[in-house]
N, C-alpha and C. Protein backbone atom coordinates (compact mmCIF):
# COMPACT_ATOMS: atom_id res chain seq x y z
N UNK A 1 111.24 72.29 70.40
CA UNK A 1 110.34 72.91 71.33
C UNK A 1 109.05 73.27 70.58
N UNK A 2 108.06 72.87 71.21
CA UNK A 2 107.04 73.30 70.71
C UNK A 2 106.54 74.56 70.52
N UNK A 3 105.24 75.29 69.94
CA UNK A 3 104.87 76.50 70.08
C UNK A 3 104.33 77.01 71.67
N UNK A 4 103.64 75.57 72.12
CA UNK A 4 102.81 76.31 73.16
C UNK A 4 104.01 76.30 74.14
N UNK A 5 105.20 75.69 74.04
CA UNK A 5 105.99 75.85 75.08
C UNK A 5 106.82 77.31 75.01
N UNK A 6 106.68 77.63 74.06
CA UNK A 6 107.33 79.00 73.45
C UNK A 6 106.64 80.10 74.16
N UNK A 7 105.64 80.16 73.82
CA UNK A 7 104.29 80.60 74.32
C UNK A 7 104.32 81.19 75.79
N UNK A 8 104.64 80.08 76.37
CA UNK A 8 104.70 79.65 78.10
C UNK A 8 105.46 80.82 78.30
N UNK A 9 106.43 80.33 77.85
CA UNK A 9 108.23 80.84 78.14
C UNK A 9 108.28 82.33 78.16
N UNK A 10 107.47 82.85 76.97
CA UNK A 10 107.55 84.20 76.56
C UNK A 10 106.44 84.91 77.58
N UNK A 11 105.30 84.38 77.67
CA UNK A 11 104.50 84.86 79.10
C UNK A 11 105.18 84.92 79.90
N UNK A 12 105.66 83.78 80.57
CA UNK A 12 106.60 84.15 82.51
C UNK A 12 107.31 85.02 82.51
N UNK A 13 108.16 85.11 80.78
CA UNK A 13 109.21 86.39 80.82
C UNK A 13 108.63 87.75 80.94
N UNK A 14 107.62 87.48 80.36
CA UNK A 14 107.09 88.88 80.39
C UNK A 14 106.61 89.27 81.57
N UNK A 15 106.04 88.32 82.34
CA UNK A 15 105.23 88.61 83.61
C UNK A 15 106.39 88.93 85.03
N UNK A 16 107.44 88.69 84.66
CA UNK A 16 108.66 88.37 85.42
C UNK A 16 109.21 90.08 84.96
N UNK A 17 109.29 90.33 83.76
CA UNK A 17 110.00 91.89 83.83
C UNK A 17 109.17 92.60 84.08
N UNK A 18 107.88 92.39 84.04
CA UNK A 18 106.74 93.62 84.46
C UNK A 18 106.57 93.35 86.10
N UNK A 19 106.55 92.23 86.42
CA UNK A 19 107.28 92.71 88.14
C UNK A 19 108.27 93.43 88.74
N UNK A 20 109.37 93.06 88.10
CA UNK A 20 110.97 93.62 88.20
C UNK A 20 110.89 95.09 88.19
N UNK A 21 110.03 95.51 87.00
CA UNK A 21 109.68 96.95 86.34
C UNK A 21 108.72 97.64 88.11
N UNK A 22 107.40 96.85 88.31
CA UNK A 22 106.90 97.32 89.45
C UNK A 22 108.00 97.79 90.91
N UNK A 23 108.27 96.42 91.11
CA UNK A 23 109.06 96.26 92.37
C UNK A 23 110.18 97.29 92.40
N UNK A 24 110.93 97.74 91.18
CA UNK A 24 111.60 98.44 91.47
C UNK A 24 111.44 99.67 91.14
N UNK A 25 110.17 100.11 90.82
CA UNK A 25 109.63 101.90 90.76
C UNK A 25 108.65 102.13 91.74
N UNK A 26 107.74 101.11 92.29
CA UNK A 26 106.93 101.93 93.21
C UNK A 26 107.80 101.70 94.31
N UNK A 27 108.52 101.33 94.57
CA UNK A 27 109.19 101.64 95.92
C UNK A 27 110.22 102.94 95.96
N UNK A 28 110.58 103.58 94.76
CA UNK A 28 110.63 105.21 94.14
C UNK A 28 109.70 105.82 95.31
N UNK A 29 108.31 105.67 95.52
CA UNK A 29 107.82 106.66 95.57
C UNK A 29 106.86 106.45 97.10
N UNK A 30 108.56 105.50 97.96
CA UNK A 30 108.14 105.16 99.32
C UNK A 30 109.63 105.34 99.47
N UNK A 31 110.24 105.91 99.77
CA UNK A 31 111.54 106.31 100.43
C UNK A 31 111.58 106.69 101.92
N UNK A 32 110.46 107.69 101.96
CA UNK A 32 110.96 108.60 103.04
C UNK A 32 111.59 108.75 103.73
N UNK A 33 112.28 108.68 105.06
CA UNK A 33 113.19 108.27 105.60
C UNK A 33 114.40 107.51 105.59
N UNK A 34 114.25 106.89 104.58
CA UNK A 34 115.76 105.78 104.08
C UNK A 34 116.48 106.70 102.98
N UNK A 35 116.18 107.11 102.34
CA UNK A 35 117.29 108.12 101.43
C UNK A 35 118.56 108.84 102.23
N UNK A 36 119.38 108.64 101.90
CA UNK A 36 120.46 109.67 102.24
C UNK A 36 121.55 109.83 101.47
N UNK A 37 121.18 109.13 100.22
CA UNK A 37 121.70 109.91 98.96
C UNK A 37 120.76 109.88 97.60
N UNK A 38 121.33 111.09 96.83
CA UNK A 38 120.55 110.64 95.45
C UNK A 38 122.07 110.55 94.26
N UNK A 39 121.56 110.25 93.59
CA UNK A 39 122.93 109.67 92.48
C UNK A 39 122.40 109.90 90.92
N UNK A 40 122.70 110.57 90.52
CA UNK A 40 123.14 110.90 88.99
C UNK A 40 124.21 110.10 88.83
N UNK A 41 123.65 108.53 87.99
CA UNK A 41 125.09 108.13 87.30
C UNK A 41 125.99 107.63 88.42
N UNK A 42 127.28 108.14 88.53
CA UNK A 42 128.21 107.77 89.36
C UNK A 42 128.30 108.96 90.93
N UNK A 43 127.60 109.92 90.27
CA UNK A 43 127.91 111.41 91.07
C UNK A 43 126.75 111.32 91.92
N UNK A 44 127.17 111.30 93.35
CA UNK A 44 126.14 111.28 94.26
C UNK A 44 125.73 112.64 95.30
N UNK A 45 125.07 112.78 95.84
CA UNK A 45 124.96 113.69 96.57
C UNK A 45 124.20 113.43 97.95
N UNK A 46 124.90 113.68 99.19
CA UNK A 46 124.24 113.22 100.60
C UNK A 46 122.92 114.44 100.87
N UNK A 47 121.65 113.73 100.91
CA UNK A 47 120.67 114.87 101.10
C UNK A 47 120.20 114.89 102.91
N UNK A 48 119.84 116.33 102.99
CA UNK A 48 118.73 116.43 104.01
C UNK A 48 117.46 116.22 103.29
N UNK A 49 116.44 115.34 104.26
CA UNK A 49 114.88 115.28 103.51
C UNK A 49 114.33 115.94 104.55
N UNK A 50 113.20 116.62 104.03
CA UNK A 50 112.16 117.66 103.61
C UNK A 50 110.99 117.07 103.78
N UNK A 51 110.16 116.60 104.70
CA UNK A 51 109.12 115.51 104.20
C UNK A 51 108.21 115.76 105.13
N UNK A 52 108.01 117.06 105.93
CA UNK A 52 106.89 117.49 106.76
C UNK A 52 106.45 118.95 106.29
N UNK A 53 105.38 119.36 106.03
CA UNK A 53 105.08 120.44 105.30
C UNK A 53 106.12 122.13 106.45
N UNK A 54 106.55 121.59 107.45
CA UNK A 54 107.44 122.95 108.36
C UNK A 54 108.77 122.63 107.55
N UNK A 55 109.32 121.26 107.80
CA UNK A 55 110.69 121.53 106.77
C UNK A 55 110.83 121.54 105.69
N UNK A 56 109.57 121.51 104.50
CA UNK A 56 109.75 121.64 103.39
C UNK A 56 109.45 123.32 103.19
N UNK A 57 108.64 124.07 103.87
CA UNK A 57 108.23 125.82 104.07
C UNK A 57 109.84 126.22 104.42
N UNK A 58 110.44 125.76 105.08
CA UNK A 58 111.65 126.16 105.24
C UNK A 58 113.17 126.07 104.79
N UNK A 59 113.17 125.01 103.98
CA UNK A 59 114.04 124.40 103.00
C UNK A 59 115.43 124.73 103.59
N UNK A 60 115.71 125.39 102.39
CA UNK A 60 117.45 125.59 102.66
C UNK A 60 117.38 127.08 103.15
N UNK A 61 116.62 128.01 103.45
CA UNK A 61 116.20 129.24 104.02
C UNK A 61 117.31 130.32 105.13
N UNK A 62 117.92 130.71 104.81
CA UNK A 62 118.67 131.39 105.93
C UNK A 62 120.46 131.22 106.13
N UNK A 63 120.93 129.85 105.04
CA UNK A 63 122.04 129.11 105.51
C UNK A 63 122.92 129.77 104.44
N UNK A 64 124.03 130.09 104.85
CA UNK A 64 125.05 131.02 104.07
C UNK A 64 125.97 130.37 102.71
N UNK A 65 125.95 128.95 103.43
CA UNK A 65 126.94 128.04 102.45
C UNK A 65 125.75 126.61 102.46
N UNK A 66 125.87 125.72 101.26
CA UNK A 66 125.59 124.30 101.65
C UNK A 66 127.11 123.75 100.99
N UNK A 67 127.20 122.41 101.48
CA UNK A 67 128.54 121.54 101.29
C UNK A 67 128.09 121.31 99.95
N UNK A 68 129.63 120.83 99.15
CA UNK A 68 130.07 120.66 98.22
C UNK A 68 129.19 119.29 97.95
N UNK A 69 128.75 118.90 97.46
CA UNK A 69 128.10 117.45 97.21
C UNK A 69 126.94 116.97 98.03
N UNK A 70 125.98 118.25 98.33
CA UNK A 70 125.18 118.14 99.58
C UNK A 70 124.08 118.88 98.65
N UNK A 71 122.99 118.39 98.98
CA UNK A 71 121.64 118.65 99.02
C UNK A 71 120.46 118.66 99.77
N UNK A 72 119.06 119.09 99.42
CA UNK A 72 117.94 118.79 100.56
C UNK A 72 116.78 118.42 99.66
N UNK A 73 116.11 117.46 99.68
CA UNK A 73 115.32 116.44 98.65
C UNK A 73 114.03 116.68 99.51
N UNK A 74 113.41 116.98 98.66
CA UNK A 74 112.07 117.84 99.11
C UNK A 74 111.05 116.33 98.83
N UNK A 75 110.49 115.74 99.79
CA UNK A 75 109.46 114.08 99.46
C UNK A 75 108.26 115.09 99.81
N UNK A 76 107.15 114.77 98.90
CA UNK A 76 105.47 114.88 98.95
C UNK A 76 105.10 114.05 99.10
N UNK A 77 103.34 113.85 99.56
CA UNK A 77 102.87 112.88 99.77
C UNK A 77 102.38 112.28 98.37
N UNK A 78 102.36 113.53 97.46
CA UNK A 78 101.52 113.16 95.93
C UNK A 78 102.06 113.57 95.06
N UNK A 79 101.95 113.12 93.72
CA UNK A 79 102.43 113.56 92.48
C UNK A 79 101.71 115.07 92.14
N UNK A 80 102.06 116.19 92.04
CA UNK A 80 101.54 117.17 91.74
C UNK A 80 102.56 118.31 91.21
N UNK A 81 102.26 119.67 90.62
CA UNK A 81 102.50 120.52 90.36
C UNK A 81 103.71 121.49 91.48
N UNK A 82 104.66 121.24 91.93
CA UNK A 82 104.84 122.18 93.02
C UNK A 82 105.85 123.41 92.55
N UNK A 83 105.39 124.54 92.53
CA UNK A 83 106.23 125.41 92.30
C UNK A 83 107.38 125.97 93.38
N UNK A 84 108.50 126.47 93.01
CA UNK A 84 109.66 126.75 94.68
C UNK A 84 109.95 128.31 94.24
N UNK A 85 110.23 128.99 95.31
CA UNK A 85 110.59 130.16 95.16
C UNK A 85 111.94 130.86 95.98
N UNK A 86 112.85 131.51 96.16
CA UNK A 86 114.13 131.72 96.91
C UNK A 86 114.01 132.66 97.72
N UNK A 87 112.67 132.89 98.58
CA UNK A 87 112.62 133.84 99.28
C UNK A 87 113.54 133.59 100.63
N UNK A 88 114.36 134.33 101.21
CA UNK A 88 115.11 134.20 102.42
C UNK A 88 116.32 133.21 102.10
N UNK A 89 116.60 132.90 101.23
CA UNK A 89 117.79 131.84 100.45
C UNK A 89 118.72 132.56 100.00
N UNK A 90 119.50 132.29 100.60
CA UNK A 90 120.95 133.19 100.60
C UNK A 90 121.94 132.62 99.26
N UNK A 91 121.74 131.01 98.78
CA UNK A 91 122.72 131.03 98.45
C UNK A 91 121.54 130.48 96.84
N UNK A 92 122.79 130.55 95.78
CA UNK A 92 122.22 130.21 94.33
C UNK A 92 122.18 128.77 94.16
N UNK A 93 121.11 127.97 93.55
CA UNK A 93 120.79 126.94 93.75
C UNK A 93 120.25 125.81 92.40
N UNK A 94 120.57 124.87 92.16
CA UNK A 94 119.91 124.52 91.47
C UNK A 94 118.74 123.12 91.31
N UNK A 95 117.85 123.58 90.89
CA UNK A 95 116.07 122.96 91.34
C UNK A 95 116.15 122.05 90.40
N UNK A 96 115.41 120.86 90.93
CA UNK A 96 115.39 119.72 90.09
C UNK A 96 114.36 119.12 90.59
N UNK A 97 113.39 118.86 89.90
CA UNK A 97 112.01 118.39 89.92
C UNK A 97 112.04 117.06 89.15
N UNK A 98 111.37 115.70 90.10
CA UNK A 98 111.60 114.86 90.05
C UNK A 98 110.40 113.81 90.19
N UNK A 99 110.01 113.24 89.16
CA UNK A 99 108.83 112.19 88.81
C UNK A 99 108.69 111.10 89.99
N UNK A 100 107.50 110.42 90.04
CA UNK A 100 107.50 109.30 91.05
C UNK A 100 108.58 108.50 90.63
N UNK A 101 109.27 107.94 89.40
CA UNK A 101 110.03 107.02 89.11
C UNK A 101 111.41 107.75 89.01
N UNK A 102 111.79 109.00 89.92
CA UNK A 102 113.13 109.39 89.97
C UNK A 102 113.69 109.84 88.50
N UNK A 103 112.81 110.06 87.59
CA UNK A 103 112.96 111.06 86.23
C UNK A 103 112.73 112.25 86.58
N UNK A 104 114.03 113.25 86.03
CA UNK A 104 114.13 114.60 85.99
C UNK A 104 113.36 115.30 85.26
N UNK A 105 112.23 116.06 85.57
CA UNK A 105 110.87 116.43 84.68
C UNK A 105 111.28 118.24 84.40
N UNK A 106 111.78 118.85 85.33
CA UNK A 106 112.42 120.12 85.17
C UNK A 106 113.16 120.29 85.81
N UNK A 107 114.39 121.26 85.43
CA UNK A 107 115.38 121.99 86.17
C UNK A 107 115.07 123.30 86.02
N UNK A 108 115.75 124.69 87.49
CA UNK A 108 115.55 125.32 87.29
C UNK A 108 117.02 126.04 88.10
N UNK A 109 117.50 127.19 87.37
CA UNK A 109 118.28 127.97 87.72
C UNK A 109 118.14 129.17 88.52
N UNK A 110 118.26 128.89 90.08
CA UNK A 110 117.78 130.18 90.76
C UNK A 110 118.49 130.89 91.72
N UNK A 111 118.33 132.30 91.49
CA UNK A 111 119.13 132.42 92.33
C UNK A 111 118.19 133.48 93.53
N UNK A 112 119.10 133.85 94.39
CA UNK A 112 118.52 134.27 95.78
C UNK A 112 117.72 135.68 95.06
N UNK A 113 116.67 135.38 96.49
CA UNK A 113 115.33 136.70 95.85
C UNK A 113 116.42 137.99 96.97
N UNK A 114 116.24 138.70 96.00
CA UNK A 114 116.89 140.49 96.55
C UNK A 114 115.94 140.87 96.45
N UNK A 115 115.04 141.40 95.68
CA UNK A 115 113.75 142.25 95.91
C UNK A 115 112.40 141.85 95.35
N UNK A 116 111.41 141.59 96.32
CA UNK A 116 110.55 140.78 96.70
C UNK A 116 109.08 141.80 95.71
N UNK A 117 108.84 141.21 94.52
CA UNK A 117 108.32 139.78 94.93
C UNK A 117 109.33 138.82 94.23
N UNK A 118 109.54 137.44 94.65
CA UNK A 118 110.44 136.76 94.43
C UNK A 118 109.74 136.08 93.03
N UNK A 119 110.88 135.79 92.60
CA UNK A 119 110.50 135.17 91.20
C UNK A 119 109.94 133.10 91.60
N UNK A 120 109.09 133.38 91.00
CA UNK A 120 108.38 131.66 90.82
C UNK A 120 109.11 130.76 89.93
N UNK A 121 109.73 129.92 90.63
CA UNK A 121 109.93 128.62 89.62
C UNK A 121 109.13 127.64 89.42
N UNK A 122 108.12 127.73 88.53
CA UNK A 122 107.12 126.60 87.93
C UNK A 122 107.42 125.98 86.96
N UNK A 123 107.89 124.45 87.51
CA UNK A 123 107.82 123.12 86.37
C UNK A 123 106.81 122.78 85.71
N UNK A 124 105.86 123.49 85.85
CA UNK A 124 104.30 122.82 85.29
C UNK A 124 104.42 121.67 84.93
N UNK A 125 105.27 120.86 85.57
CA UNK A 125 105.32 119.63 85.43
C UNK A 125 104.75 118.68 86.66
N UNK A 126 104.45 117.54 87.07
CA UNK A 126 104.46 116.90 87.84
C UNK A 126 105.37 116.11 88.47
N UNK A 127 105.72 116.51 89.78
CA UNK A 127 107.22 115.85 90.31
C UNK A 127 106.34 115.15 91.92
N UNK A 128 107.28 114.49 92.18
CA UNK A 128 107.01 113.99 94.06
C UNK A 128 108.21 114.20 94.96
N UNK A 129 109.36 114.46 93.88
CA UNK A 129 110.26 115.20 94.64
C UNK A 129 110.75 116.40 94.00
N UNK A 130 111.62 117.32 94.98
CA UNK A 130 112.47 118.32 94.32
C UNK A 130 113.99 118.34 95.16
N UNK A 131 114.63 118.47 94.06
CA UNK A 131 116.19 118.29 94.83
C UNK A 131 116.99 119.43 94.71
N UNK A 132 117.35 120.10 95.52
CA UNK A 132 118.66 121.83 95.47
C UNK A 132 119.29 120.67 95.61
N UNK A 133 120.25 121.79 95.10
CA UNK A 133 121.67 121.46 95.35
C UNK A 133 122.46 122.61 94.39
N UNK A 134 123.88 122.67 95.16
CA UNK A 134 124.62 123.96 94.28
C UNK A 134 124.40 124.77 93.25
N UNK A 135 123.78 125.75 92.81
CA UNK A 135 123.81 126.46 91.42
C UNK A 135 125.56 126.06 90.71
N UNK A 136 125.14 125.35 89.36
CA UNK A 136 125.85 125.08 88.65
C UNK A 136 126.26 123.54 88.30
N UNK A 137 125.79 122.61 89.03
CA UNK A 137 125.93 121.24 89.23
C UNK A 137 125.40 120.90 88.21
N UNK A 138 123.80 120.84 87.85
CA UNK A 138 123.83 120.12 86.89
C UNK A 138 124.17 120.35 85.59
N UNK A 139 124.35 121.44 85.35
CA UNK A 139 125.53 121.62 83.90
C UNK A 139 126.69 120.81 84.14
N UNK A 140 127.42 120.86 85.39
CA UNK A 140 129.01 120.66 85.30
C UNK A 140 128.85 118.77 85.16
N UNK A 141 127.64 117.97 85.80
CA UNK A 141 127.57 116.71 85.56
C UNK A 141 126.49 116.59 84.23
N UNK A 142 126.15 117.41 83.92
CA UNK A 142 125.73 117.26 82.73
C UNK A 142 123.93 116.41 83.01
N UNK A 143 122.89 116.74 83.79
CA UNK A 143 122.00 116.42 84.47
C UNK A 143 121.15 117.14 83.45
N UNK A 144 120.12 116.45 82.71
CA UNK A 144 119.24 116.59 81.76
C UNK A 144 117.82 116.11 82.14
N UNK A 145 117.08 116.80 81.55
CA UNK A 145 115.62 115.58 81.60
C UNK A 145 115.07 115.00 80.89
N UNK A 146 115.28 113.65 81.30
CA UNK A 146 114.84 112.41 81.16
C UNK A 146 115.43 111.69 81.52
N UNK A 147 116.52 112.17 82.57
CA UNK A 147 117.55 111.47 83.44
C UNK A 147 117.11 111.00 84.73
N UNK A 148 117.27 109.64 84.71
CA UNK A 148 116.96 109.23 86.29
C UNK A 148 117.87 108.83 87.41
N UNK A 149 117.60 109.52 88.13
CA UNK A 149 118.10 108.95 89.77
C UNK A 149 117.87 108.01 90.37
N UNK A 150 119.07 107.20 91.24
CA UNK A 150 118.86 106.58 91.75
C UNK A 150 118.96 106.77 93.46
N UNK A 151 117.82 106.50 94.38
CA UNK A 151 118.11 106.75 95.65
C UNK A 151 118.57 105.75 96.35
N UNK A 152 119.76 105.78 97.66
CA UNK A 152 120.29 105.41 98.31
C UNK A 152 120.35 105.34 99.61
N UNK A 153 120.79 104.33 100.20
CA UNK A 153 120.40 104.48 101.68
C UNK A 153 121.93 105.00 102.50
């Protein structure tokens, strides 16, 4: 084989995984409506989405219990800063702030606000999503950042 055929070969490959790489992250950060799970690994969780600025103001707000393997996946329109807070949230929760490409950028351990003013959870990170789910989960699956999710239909 020649060089320039080498050449060739090693371009298409490359041009071929940097598609693969596209095709399968910006569509990360077009879900909306098709998610109805997110997955750590093997461990999944069925979400409610969050994706109008009334049900994301209202989140998990008021509800006594959420199910065992259940969450509510907070979609933005933009990559930005969003801080969450547990005002009117009854139950303990844990926050997971989540990159356009479904990388875990912060977690946060929170529990319900008793006396107001409620404490701020700021990732000063940049996420496009945020995912509750149970206080204590991601210790018990072992959910770190720089861990990515995969979403599901």
């Amino acid at each position: 084989m020649e060089i320039k055929e080498i050449i060739v070969i090693v371009i298409l490959f490359i041009l071929a995984l940097g598609f693969s790489y596209y095709y399968n992250y910006s569509k990360l950060s077009n879900i909306n409506g098709e998610v109805k799970k997110v997955c750590f690994n093997e461990k999944c969780f069925e979400v409610e989405i969050a994706d109008t600025d009334e049900e994301r103001t209202k989140g998990l707000m008021f509800r006594k219990t959420l199910d065992e393997n259940r969450g509510m996946l907070f979609i933005f329109e933009e990559e930005r800063v969003y801080p969450f807070w547990m005002k009117n949230t009854l139950i303990p929760l844990d926050i997971i702030w989540l990159n356009r490409y479904g990388k875990v950028v912060f977690i946060a351990k929170a529990l319900p606000c008793e006396v107001e003013p409620c404490q701020i959870h700021n990732p000063e990170k940049e996420a496009l999503y945020v995912l509750e789910v149970n206080s204590g989960i991601s210790d018990e699956i072992g959910i770190k950042i720089g861990d990515t999710v995969k979403f599901k239909k």
